[in-house]
PDB file of N, CA and C in Angstrom:
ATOM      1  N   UNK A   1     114.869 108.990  48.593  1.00  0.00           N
ATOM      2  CA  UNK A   1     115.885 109.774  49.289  1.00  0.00           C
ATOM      3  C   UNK A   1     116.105 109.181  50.676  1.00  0.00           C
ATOM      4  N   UNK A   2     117.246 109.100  51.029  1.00  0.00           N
ATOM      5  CA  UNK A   2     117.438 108.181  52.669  1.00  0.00           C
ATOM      6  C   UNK A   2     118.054 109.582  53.273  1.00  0.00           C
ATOM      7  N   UNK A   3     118.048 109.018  54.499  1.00  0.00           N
ATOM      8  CA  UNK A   3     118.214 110.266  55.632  1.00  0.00           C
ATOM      9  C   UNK A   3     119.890 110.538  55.410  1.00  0.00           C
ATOM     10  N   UNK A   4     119.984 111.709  56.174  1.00  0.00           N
ATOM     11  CA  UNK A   4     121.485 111.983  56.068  1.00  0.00           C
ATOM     12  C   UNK A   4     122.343 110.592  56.974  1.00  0.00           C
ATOM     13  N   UNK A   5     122.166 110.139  57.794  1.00  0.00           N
ATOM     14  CA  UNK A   5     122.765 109.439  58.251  1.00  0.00           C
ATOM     15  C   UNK A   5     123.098 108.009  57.669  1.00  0.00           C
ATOM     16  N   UNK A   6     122.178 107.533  57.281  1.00  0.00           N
ATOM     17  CA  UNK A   6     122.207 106.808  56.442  1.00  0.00           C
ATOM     18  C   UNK A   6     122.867 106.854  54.858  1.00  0.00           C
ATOM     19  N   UNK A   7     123.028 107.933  54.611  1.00  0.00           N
ATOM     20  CA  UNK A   7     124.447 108.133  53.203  1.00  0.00           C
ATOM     21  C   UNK A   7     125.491 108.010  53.871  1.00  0.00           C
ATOM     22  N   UNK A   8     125.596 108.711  55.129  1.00  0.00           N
ATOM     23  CA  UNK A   8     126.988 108.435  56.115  1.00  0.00           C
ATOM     24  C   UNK A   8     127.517 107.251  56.151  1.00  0.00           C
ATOM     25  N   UNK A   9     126.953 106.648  56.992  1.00  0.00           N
ATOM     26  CA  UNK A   9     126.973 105.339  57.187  1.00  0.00           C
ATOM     27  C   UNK A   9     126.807 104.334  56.119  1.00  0.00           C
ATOM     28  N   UNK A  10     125.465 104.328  55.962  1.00  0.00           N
ATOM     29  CA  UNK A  10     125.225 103.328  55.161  1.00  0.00           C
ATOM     30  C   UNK A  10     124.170 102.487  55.889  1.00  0.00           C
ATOM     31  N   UNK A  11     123.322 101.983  55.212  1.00  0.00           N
ATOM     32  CA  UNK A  11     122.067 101.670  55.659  1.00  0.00           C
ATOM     33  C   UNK A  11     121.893 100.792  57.073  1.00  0.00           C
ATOM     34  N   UNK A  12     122.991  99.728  56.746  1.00  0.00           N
ATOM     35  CA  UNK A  12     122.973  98.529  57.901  1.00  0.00           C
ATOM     36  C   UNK A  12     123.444  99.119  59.218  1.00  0.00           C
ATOM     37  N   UNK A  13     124.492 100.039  58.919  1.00  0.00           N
ATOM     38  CA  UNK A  13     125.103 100.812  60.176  1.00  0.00           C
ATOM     39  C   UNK A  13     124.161 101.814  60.530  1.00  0.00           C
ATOM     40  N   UNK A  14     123.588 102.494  60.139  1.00  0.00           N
ATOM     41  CA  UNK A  14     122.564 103.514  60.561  1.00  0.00           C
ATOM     42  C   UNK A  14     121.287 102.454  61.540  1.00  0.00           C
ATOM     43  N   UNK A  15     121.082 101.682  60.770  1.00  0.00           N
ATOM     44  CA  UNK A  15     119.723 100.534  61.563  1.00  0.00           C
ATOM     45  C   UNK A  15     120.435  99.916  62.833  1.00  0.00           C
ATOM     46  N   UNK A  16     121.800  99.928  62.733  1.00  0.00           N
ATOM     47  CA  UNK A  16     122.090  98.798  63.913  1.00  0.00           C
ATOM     48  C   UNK A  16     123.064  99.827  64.990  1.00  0.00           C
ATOM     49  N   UNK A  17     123.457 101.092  64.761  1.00  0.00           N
ATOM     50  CA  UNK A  17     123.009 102.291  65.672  1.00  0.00           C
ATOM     51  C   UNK A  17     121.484 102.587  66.214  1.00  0.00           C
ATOM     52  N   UNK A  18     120.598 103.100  65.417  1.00  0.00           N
ATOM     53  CA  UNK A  18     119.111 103.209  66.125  1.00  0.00           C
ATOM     54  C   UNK A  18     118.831 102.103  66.757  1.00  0.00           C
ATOM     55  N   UNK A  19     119.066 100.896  66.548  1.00  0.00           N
ATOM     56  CA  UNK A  19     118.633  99.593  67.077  1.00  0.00           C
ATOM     57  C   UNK A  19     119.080  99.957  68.554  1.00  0.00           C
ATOM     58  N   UNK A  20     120.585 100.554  68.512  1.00  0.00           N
ATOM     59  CA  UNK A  20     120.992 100.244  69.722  1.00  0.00           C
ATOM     60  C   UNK A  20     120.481 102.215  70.800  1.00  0.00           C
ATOM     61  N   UNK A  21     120.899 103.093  70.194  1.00  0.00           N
ATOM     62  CA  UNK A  21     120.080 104.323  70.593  1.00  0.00           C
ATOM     63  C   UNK A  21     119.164 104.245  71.129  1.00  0.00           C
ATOM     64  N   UNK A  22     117.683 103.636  70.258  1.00  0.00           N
ATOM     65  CA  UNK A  22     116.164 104.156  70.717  1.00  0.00           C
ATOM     66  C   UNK A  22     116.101 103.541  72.330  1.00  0.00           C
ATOM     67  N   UNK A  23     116.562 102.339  72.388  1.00  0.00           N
ATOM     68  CA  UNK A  23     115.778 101.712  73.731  1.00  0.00           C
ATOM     69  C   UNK A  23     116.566 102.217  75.068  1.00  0.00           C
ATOM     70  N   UNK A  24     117.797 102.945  74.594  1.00  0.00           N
ATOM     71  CA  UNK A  24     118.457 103.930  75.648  1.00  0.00           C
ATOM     72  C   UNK A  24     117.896 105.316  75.649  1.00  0.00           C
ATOM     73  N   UNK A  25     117.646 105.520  74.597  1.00  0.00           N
ATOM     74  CA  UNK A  25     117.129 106.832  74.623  1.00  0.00           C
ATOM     75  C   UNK A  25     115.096 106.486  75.637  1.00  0.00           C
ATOM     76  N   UNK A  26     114.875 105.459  75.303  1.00  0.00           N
ATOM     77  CA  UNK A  26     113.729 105.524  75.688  1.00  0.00           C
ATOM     78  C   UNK A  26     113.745 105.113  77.064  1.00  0.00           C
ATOM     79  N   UNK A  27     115.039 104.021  77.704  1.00  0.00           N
ATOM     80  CA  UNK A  27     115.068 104.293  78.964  1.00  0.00           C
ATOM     81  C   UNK A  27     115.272 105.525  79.994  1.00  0.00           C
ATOM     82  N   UNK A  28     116.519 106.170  79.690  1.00  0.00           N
ATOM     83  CA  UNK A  28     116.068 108.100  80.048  1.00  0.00           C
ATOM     84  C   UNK A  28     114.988 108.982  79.986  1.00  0.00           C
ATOM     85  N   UNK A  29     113.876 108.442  78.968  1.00  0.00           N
ATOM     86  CA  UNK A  29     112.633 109.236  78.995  1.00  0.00           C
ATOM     87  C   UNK A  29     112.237 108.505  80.555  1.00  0.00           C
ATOM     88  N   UNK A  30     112.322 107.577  80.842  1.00  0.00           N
ATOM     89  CA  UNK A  30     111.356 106.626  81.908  1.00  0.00           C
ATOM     90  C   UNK A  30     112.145 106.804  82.943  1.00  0.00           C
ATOM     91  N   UNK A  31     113.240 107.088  83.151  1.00  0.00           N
ATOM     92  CA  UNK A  31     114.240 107.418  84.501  1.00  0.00           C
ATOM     93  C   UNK A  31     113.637 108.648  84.715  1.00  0.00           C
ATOM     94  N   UNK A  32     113.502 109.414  83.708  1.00  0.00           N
ATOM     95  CA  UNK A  32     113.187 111.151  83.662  1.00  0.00           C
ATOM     96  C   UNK A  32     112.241 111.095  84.081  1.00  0.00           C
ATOM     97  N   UNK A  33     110.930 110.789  83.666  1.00  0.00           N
ATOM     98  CA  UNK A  33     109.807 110.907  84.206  1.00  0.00           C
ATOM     99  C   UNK A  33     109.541 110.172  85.639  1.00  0.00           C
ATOM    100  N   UNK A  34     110.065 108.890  86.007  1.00  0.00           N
ATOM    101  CA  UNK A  34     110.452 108.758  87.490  1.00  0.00           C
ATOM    102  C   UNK A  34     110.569 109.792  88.327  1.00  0.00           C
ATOM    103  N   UNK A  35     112.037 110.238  87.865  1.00  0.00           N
ATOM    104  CA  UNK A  35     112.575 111.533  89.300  1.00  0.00           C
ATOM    105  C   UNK A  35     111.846 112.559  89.455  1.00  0.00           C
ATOM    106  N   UNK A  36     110.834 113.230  88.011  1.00  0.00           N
ATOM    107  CA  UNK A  36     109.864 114.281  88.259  1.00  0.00           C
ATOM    108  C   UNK A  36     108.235 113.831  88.679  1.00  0.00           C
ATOM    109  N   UNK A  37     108.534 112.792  88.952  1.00  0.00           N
ATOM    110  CA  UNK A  37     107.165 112.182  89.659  1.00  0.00           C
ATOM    111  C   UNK A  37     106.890 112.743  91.070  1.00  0.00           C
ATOM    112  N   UNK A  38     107.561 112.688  92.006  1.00  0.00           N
ATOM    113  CA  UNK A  38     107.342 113.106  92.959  1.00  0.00           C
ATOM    114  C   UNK A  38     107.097 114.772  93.026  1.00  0.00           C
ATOM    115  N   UNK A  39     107.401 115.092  91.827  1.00  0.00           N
ATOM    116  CA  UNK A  39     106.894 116.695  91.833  1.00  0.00           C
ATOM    117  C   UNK A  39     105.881 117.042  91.451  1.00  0.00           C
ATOM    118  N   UNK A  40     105.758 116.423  90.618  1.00  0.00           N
ATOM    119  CA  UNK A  40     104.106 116.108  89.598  1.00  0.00           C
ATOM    120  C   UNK A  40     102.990 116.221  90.711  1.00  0.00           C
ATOM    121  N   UNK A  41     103.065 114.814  91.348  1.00  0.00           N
ATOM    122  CA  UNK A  41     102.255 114.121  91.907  1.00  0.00           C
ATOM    123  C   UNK A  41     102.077 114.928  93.756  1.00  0.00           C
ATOM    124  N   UNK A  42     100.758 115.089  93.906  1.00  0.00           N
ATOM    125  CA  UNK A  42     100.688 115.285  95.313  1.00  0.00           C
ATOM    126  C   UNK A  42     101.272 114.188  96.636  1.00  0.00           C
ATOM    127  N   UNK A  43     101.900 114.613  97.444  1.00  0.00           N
ATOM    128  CA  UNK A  43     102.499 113.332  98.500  1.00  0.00           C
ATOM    129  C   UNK A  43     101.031 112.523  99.187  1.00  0.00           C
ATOM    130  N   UNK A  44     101.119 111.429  99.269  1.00  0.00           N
ATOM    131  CA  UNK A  44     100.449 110.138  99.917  1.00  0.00           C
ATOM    132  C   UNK A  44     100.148 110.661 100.979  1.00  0.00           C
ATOM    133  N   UNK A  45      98.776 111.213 101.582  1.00  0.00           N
ATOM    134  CA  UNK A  45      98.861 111.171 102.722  1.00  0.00           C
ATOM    135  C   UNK A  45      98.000 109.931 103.944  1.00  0.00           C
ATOM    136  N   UNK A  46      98.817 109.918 104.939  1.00  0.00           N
ATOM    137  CA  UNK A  46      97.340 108.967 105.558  1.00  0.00           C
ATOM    138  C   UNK A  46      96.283 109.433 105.971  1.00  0.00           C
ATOM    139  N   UNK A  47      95.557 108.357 106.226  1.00  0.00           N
ATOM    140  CA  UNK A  47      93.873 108.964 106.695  1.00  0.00           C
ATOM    141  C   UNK A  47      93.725 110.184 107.976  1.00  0.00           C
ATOM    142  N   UNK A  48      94.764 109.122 108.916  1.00  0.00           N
ATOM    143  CA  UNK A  48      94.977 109.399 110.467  1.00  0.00           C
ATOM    144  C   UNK A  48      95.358 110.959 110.544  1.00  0.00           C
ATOM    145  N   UNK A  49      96.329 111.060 109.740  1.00  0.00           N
ATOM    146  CA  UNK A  49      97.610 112.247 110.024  1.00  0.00           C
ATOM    147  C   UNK A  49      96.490 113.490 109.821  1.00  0.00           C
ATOM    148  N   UNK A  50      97.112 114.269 110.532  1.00  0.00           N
ATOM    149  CA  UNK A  50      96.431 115.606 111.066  1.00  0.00           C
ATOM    150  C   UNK A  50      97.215 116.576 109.576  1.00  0.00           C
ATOM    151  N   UNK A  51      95.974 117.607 108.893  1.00  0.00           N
ATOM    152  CA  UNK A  51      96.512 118.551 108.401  1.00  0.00           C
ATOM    153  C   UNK A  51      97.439 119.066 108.503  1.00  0.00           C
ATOM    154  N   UNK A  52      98.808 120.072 107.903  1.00  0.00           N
ATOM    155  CA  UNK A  52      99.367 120.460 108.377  1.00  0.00           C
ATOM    156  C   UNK A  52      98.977 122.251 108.478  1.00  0.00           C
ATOM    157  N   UNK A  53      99.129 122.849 109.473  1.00  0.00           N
ATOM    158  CA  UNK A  53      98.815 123.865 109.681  1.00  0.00           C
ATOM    159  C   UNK A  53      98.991 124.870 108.297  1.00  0.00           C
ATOM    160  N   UNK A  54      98.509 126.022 108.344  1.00  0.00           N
ATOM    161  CA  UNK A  54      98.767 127.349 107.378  1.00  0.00           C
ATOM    162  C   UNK A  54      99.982 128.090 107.992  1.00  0.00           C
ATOM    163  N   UNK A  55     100.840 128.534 107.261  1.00  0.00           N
ATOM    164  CA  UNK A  55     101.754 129.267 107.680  1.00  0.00           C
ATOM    165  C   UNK A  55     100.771 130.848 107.720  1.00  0.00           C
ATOM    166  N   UNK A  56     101.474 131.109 108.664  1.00  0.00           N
ATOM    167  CA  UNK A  56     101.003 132.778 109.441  1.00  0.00           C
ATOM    168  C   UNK A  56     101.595 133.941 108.690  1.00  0.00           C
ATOM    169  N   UNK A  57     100.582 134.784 108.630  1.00  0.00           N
ATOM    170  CA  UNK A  57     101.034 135.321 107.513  1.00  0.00           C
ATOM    171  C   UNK A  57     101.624 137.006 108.027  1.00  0.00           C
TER     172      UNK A  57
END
């Protein structure tokens, strides 16, 4: 049994769509996870730099 897309199409056209899809689709996973990096991740701090205070409550 072949996938639905592939009765659509037809085998060669279905492979040479995904061919061209996955590695775009897999560049947006890696842009994506880029821009939510800085949220993820705690900011760099230096050694030097002074705590920053507690907000008052």
């Amino acid at each position: 049994m072949r996938p639905p897309i592939a009765n659509l199409l037809g085998k060669d056209k279905a492979m040479a769509i995904f061919a061209v899809m996955l590695p775009v689709l897999m560049l947006g996973v890696i842009l994506a996870l880029g821009r939510y990096e800085e949220w993820l991740l705690p900011p760099n701090r230096h050694p030097d730099e002074p705590e920053t205070p507690a907000l008052p409550h």
